[in-house]
N, C-alpha and C. Protein backbone atom coordinates (compact mmCIF):
# COMPACT_ATOMS: atom_id res chain seq x y z
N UNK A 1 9.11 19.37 5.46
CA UNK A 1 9.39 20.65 4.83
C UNK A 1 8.56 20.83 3.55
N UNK A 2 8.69 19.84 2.32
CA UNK A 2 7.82 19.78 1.59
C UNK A 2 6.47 19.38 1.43
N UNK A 3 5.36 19.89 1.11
CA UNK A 3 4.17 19.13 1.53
C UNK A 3 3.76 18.52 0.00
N UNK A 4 4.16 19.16 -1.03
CA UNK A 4 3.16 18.56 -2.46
C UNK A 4 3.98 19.23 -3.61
N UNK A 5 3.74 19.02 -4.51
CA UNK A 5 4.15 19.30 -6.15
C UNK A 5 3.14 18.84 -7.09
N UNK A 6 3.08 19.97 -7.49
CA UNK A 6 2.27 19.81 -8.95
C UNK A 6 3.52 20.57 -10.06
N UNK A 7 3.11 19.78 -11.19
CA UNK A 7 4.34 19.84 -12.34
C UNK A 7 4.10 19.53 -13.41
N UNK A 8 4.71 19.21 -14.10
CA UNK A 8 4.92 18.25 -15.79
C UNK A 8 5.84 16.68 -15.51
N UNK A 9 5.41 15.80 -15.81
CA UNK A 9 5.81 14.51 -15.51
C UNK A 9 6.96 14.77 -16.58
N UNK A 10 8.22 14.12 -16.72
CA UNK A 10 9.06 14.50 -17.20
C UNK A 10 9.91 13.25 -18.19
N UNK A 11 9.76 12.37 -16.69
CA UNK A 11 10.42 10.94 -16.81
C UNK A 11 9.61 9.79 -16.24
N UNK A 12 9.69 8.32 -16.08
CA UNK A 12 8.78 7.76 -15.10
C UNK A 12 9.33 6.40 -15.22
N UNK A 13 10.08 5.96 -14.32
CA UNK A 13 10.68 4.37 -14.08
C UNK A 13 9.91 4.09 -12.81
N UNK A 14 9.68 2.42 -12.62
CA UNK A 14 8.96 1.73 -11.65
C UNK A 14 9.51 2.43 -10.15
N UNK A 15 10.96 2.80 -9.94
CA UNK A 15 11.13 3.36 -8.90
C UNK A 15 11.28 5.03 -8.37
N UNK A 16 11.59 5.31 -9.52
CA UNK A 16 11.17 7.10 -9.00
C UNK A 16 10.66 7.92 -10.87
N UNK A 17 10.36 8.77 -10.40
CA UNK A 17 9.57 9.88 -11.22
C UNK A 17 10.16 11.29 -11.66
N UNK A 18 10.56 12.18 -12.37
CA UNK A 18 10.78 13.50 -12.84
C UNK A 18 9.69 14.48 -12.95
N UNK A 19 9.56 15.13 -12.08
CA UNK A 19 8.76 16.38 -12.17
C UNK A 19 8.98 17.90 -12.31
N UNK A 20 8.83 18.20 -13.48
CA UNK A 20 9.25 19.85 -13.33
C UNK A 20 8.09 20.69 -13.17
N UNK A 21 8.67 21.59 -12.49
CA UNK A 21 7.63 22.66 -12.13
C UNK A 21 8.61 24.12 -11.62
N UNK A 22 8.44 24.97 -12.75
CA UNK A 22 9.30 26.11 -12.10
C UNK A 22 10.30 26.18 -12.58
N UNK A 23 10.77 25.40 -13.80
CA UNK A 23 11.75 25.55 -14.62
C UNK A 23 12.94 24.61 -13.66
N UNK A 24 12.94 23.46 -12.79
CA UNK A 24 13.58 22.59 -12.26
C UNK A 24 12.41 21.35 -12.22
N UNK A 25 13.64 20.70 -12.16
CA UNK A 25 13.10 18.97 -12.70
C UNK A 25 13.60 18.26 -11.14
N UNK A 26 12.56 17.75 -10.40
CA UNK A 26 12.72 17.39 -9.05
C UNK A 26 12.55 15.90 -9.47
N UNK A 27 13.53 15.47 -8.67
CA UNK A 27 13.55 13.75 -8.73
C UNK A 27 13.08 13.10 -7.69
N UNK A 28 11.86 12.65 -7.93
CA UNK A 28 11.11 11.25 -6.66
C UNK A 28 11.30 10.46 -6.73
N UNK A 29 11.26 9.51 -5.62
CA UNK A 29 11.23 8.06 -5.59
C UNK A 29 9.96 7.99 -5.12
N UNK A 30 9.11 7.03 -5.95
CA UNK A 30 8.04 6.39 -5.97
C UNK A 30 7.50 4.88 -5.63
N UNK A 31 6.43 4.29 -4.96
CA UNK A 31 6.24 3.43 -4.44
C UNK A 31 5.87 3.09 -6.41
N UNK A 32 5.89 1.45 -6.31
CA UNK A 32 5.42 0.85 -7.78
C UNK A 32 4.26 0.98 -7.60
N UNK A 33 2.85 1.46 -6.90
CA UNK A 33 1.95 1.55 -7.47
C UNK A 33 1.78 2.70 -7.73
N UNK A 34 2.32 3.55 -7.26
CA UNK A 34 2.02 5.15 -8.07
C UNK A 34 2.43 4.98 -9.45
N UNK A 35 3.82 4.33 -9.63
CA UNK A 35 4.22 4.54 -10.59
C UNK A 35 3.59 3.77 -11.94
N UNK A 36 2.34 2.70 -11.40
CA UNK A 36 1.30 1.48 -12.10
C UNK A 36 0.30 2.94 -12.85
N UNK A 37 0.04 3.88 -12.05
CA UNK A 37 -1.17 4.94 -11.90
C UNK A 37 -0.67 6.46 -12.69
N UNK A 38 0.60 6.63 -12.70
CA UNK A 38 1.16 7.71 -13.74
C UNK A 38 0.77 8.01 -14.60
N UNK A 39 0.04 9.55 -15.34
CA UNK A 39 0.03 9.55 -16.22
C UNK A 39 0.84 10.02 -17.97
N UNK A 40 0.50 9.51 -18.82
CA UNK A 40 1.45 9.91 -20.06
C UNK A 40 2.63 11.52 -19.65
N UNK A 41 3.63 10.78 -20.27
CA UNK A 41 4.65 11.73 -20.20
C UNK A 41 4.42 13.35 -20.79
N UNK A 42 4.75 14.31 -19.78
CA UNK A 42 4.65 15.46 -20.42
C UNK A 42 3.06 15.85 -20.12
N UNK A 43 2.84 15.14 -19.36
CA UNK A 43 0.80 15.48 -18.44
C UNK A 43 1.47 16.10 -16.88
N UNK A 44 0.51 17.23 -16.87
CA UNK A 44 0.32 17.63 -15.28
C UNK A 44 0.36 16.78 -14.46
N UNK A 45 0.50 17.05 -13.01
CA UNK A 45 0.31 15.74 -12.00
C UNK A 45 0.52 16.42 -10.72
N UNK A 46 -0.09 15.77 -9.76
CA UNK A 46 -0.02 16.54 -8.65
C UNK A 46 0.15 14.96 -7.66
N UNK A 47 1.29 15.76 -6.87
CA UNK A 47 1.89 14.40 -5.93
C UNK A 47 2.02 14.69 -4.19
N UNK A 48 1.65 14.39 -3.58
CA UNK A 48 1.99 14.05 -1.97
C UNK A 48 3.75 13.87 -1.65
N UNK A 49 4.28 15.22 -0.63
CA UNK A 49 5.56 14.63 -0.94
C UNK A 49 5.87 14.59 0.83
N UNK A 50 6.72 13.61 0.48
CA UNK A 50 7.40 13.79 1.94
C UNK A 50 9.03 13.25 1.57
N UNK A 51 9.90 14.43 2.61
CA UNK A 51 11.25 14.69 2.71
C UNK A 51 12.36 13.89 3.96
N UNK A 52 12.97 13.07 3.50
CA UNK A 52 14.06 11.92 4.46
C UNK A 52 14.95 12.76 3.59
N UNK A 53 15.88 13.16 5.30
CA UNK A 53 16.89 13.53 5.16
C UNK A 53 17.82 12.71 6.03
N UNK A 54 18.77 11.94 5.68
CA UNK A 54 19.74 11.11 5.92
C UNK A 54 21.36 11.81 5.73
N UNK A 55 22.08 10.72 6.92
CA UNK A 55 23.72 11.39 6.78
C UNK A 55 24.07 11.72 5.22
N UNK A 56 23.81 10.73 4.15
CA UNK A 56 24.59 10.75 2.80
C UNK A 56 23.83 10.52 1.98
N UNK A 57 21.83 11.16 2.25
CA UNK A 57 21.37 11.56 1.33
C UNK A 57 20.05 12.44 1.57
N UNK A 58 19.22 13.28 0.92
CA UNK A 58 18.37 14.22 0.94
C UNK A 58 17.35 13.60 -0.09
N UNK A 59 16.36 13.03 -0.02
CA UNK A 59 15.47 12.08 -0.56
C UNK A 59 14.32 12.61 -0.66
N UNK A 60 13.48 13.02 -1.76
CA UNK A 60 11.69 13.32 -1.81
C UNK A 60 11.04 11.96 -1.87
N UNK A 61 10.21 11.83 -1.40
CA UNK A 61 9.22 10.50 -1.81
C UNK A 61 7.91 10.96 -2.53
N UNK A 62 6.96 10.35 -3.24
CA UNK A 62 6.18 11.28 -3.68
C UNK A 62 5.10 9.89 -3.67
N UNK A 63 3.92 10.44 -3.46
CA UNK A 63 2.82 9.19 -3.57
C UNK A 63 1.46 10.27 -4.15
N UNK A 64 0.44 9.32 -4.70
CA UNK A 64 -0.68 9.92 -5.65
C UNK A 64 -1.64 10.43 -4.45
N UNK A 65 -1.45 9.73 -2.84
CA UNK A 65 -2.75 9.85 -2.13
C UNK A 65 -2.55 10.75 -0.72
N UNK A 66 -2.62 11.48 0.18
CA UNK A 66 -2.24 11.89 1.34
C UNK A 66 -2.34 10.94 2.51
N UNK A 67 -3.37 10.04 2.40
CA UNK A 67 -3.33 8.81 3.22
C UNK A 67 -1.96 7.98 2.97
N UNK A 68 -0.96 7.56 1.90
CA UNK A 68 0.01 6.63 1.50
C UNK A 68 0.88 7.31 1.95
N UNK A 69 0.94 8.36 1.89
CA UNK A 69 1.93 9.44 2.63
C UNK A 69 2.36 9.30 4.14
N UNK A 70 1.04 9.84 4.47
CA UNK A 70 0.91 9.56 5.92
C UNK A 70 1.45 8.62 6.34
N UNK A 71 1.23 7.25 5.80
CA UNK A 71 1.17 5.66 6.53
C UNK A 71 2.45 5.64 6.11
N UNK A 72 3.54 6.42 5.20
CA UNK A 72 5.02 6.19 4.78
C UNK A 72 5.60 6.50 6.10
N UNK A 73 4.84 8.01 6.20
CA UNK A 73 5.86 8.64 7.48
C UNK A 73 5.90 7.82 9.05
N UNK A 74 4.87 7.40 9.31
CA UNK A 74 4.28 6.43 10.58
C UNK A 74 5.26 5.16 10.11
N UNK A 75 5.65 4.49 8.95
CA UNK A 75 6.00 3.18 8.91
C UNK A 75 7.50 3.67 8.91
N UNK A 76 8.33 5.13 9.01
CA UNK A 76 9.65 4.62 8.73
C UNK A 76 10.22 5.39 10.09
N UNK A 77 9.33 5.59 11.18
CA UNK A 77 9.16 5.79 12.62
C UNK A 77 9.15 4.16 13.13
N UNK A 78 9.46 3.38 12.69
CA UNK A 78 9.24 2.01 13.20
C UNK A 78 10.49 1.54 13.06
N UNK A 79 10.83 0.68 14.14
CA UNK A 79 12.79 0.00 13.98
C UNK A 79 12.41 -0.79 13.41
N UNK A 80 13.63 -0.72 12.41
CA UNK A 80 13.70 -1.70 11.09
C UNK A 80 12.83 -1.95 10.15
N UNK A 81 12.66 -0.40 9.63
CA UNK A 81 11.35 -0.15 8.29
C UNK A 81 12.11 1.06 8.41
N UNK A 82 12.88 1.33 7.11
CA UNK A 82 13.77 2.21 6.31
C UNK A 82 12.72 2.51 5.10
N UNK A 83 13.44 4.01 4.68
CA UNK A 83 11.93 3.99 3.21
C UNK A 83 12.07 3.45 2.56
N UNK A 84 13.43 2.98 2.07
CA UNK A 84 13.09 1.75 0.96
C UNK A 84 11.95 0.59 0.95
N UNK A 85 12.14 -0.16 2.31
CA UNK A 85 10.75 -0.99 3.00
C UNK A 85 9.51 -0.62 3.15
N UNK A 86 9.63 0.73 3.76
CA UNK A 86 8.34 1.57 3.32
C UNK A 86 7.74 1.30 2.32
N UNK A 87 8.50 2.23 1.39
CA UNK A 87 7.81 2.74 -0.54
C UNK A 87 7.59 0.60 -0.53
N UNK A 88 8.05 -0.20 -0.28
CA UNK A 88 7.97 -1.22 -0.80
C UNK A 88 6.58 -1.93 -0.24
N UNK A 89 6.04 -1.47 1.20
CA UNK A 89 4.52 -1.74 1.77
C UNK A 89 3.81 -1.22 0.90
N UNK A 90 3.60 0.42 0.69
CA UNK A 90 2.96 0.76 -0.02
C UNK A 90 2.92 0.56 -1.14
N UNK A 91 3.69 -0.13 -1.58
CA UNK A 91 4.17 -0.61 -3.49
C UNK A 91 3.36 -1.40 -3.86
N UNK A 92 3.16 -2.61 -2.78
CA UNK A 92 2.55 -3.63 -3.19
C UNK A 92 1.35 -4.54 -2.17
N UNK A 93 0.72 -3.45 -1.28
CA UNK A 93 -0.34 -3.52 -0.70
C UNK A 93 -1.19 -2.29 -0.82
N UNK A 94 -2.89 -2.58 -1.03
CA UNK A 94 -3.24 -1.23 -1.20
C UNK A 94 -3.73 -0.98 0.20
N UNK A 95 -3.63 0.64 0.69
CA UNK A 95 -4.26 0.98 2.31
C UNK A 95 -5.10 0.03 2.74
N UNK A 96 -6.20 -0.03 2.55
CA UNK A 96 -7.01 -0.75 3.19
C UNK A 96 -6.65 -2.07 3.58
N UNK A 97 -6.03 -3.16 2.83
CA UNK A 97 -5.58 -5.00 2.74
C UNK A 97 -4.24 -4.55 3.99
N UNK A 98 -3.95 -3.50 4.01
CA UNK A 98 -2.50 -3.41 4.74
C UNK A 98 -3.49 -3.28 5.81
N UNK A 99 -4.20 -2.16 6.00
CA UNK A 99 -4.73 -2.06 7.34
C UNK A 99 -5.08 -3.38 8.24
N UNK A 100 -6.06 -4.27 7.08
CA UNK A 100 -6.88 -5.68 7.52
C UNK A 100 -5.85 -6.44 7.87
N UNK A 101 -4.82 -6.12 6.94
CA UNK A 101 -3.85 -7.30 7.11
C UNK A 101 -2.94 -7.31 8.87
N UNK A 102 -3.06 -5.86 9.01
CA UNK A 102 -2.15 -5.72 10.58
C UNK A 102 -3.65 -5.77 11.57
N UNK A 103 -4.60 -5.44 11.80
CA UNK A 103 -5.91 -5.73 12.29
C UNK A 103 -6.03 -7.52 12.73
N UNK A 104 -6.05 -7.73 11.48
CA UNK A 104 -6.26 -8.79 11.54
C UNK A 104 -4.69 -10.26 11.94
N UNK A 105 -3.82 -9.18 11.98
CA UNK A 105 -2.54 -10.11 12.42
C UNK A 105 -2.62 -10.89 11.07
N UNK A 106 -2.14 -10.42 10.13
CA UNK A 106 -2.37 -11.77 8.77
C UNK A 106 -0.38 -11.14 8.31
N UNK A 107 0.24 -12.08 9.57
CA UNK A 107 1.78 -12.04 8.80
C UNK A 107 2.12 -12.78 7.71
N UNK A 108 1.26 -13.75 6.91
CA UNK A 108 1.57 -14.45 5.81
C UNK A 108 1.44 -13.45 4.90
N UNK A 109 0.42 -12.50 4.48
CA UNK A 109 0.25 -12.00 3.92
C UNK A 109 1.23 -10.82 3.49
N UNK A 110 1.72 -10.19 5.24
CA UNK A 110 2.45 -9.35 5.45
C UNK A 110 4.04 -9.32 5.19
N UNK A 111 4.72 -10.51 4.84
CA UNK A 111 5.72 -10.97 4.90
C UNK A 111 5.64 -11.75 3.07
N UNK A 112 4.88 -11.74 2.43
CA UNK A 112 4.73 -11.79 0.92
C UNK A 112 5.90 -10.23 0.46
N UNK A 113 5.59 -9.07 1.08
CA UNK A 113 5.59 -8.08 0.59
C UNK A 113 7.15 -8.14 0.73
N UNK A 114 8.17 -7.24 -0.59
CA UNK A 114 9.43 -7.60 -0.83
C UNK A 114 10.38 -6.84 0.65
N UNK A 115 11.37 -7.71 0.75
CA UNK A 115 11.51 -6.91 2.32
C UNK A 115 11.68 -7.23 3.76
N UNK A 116 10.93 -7.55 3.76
CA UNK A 116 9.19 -8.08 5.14
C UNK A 116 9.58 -9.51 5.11
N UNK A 117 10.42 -9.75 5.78
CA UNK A 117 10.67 -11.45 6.27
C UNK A 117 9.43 -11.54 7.29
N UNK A 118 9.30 -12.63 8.29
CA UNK A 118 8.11 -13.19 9.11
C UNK A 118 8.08 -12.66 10.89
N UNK A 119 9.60 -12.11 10.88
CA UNK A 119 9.89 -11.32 11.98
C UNK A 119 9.15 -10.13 11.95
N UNK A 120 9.47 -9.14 10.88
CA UNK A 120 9.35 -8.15 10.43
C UNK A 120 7.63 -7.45 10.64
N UNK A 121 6.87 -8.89 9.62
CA UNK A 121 5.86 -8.65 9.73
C UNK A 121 5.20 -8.70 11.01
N UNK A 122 5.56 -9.47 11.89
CA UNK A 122 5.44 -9.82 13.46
C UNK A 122 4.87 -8.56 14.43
N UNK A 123 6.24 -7.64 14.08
CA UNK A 123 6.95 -6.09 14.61
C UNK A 123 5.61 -5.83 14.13
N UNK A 124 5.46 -5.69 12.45
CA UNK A 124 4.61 -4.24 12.00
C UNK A 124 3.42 -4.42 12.72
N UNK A 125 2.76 -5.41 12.57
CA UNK A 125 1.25 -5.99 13.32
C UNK A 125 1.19 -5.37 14.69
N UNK A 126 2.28 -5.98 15.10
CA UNK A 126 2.57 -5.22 16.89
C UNK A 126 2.22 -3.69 16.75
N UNK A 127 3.43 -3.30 15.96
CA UNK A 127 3.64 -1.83 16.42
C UNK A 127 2.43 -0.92 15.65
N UNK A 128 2.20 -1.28 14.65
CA UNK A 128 0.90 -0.56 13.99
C UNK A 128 -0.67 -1.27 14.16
N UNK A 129 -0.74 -1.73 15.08
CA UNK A 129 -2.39 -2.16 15.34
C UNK A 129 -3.04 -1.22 15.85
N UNK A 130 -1.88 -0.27 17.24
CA UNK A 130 -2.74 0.78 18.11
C UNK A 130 -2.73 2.12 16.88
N UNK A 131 -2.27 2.02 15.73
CA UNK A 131 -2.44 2.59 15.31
C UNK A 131 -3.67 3.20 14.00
N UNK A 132 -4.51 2.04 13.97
CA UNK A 132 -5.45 1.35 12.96
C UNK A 132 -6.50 1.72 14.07
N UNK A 133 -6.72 2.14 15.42
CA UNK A 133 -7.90 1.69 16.14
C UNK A 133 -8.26 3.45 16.34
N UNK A 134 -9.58 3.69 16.36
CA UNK A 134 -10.92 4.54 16.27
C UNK A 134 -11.53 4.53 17.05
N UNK A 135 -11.21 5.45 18.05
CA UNK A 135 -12.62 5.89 19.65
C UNK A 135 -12.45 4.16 20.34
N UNK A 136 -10.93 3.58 20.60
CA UNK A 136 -11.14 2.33 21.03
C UNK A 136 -11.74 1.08 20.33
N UNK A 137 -11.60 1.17 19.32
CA UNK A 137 -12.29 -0.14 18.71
C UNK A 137 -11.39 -0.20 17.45
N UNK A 138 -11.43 -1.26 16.75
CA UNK A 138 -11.19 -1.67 15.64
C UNK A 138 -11.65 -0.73 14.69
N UNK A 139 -11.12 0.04 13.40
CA UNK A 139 -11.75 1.05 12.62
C UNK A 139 -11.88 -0.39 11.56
N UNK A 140 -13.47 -0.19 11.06
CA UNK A 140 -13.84 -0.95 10.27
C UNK A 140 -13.61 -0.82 8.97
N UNK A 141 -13.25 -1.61 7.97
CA UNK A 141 -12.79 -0.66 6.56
C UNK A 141 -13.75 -1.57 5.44
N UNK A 142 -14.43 -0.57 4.81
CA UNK A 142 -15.30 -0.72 3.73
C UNK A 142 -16.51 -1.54 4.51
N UNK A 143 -16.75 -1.31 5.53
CA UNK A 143 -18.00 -1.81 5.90
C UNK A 143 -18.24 -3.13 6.38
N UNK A 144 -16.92 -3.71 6.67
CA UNK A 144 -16.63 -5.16 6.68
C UNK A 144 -16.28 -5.58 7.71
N UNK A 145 -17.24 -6.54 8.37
CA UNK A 145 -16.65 -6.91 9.54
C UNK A 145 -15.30 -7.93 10.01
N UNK A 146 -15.64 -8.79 11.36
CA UNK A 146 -14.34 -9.49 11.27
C UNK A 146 -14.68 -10.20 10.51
N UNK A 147 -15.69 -11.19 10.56
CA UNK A 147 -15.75 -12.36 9.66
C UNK A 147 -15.07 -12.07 8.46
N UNK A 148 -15.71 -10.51 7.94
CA UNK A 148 -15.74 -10.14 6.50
C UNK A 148 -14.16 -10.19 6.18
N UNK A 149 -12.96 -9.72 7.50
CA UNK A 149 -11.94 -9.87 7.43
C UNK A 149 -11.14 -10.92 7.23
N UNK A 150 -11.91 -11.32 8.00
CA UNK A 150 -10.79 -13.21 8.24
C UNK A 150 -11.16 -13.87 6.69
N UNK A 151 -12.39 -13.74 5.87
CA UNK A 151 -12.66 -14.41 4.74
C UNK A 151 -11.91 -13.48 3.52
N UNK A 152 -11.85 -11.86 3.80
CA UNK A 152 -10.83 -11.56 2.82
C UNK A 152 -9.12 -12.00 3.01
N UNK A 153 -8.84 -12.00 3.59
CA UNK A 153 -7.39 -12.76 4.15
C UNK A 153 -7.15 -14.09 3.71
N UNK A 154 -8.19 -15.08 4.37
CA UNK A 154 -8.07 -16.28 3.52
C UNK A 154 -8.16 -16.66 1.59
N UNK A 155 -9.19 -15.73 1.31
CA UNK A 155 -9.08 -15.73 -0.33
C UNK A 155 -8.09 -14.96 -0.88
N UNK A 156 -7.00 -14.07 0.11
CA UNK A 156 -5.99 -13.46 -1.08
C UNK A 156 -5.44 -14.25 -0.66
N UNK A 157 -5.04 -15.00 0.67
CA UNK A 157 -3.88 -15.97 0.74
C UNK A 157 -4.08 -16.76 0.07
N UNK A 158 -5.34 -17.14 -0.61
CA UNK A 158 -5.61 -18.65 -1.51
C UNK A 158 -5.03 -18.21 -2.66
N UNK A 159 -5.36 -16.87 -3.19
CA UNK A 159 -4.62 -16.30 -4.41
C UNK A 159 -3.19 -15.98 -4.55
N UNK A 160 -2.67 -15.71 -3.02
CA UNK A 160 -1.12 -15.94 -3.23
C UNK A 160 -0.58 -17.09 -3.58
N UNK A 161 -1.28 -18.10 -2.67
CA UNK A 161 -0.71 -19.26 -2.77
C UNK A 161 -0.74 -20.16 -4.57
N UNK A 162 -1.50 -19.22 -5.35
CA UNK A 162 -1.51 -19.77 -7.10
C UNK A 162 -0.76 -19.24 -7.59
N UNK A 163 0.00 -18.15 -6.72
CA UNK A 163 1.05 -17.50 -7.72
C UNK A 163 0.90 -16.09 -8.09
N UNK A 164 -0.14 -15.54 -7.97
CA UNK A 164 -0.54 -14.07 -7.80
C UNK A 164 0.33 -13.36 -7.18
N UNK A 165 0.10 -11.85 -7.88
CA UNK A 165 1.38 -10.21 -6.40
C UNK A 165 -0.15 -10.76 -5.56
N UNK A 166 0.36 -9.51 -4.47
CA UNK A 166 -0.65 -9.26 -3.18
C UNK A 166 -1.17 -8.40 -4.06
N UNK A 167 -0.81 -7.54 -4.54
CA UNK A 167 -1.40 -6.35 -5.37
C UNK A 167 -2.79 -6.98 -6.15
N UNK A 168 -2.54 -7.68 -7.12
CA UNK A 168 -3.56 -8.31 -7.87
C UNK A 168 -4.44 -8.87 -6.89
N UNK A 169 -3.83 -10.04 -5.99
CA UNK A 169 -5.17 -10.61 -5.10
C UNK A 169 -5.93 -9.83 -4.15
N UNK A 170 -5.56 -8.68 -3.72
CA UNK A 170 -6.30 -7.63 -2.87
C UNK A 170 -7.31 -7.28 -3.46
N UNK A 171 -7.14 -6.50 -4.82
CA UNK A 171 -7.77 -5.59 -5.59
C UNK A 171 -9.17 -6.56 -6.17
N UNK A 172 -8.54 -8.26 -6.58
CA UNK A 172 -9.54 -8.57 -6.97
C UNK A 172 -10.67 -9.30 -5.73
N UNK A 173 -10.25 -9.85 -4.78
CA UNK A 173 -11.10 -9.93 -3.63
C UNK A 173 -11.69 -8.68 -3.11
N UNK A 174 -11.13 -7.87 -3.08
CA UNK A 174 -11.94 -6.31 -2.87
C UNK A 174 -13.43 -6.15 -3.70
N UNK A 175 -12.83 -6.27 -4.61
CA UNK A 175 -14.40 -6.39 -6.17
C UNK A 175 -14.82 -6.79 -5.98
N UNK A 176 -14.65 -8.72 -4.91
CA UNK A 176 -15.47 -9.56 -5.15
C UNK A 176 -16.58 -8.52 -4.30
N UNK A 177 -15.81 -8.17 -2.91
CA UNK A 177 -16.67 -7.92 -1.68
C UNK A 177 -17.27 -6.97 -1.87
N UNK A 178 -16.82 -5.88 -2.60
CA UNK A 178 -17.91 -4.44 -3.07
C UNK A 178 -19.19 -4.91 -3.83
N UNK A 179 -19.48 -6.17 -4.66
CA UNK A 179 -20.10 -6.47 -5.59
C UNK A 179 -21.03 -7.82 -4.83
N UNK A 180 -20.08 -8.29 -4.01
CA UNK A 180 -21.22 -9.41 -3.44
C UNK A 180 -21.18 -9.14 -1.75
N UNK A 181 -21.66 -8.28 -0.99
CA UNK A 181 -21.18 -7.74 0.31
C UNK A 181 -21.86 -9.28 1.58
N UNK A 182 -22.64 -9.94 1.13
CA UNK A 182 -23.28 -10.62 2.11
C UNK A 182 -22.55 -12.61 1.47
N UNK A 183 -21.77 -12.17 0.50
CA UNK A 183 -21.34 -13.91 0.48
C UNK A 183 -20.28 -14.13 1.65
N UNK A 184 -20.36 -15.35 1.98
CA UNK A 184 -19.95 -16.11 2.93
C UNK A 184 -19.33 -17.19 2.25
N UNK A 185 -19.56 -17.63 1.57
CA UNK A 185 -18.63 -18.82 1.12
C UNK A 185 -17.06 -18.84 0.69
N UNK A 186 -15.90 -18.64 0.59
CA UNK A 186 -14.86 -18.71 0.29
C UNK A 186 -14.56 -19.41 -0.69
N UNK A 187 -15.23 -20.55 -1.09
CA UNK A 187 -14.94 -20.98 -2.48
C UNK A 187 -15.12 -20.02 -3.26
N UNK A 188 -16.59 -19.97 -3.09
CA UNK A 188 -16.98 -18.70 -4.23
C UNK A 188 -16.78 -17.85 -4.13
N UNK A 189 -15.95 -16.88 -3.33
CA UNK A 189 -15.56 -15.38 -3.18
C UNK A 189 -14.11 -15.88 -4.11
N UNK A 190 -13.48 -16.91 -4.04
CA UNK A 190 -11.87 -17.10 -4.81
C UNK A 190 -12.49 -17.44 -5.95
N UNK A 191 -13.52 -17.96 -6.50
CA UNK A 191 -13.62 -18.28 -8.08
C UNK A 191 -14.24 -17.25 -8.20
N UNK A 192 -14.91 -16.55 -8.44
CA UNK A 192 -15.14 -14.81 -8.26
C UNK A 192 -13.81 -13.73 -8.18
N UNK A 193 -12.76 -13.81 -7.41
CA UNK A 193 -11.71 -13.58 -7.75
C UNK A 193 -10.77 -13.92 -8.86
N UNK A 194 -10.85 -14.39 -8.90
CA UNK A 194 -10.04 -15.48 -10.08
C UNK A 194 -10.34 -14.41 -11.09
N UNK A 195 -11.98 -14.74 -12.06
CA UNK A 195 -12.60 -14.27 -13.14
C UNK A 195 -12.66 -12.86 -13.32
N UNK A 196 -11.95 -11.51 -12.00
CA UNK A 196 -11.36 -10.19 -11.87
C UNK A 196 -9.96 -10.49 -12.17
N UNK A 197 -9.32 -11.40 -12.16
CA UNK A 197 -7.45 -11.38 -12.46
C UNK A 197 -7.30 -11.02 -13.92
């Protein structure tokens, strides 16, 4: 029903947002990385919305991108991914590492995320792979092949495994790969990561 809002930011906690526009103050719930990306209180803003309507509640969700949107509405079409679990994929994976991550079947990765036990992640891989694929093939993301996949997977899992969010180790293996597109080594793509944390 709703497609977007633009407003005055009003309020802004890690889980939902205040937006007025029109002399009413609309209350979102927000994934934590929109809410990482917010700007100063009392600034314009323009948000992606989508509307869950439930027995005993009427819910906006609001995200910064139309793609996070999208992938909300597709993930809470899935048994046993409620929006809370949702907003919580998108919270703390960015599009693309989520995509690689179900592409590539990487449930360690997938099951980091708050929520997402090892079953769970199992399901999403299953049920959202045919959904990741382009004219029959694998849709390639950022130019990267499998190898390029299987070696980003292994260096955020190396970065989970030190104690890192997924959030941080995505973003900084991402850098490595925008900045060095032809390394192959995995040591050095994680100490290269590291020195982006």
């Amino acid at each position: 029903m709703y497609e977007s809002i633009q407003g005055t930011l009003r309020d802004k906690q890690p889980a939902r947002a205040v937006v007025e526009t029109g002399g009413i103050g609309y209350r979102l719930a927000i994934p934590l990385s929109t809410y990482t990306k917010l700007p100063a209180l009392g600034t314009s803003l323009f948000l992606f919305l989508s509307q869950v309507v439930r027995e005993d509640s009427n819910t906006l969700y609001a995200f910064l991108s139309k793609e996070e949107r999208d992938l909300f509405e597709v993930l809470i079409t899935l048994s046993g991914i409620g929006p809370k679990t949702g907003l919580a994929i998108i919270g703390h994976v960015e599009l693309g590492a989520f995509q690689r991550a179900v592409t590539s079947a990487d449930t360690r990765l997938l099951s980091k995320i708050p929520g997402i036990g090892k079953k769970t992640a199992e399901r999403l891989v299953i049920e959202m792979r045919d959904k990741f694929k382009v004219g029959g093939k694998k849709e390639a993301v950022a130019g990267l092949n499998l190898s390029g996949d299987s070696l980003i997977s292994d260096a955020v899992g190396a970065l989970l495994n030190l104690g890192y969010s997924p959030l941080d180790a995505q973003k900084a293996v991402q850098k490595v790969f925008e900045e060095r597109k032809e390394e192959t080594d995995l040591g050095r793509i994680i100490s290269a990561a590291l020195q982006k944390i």
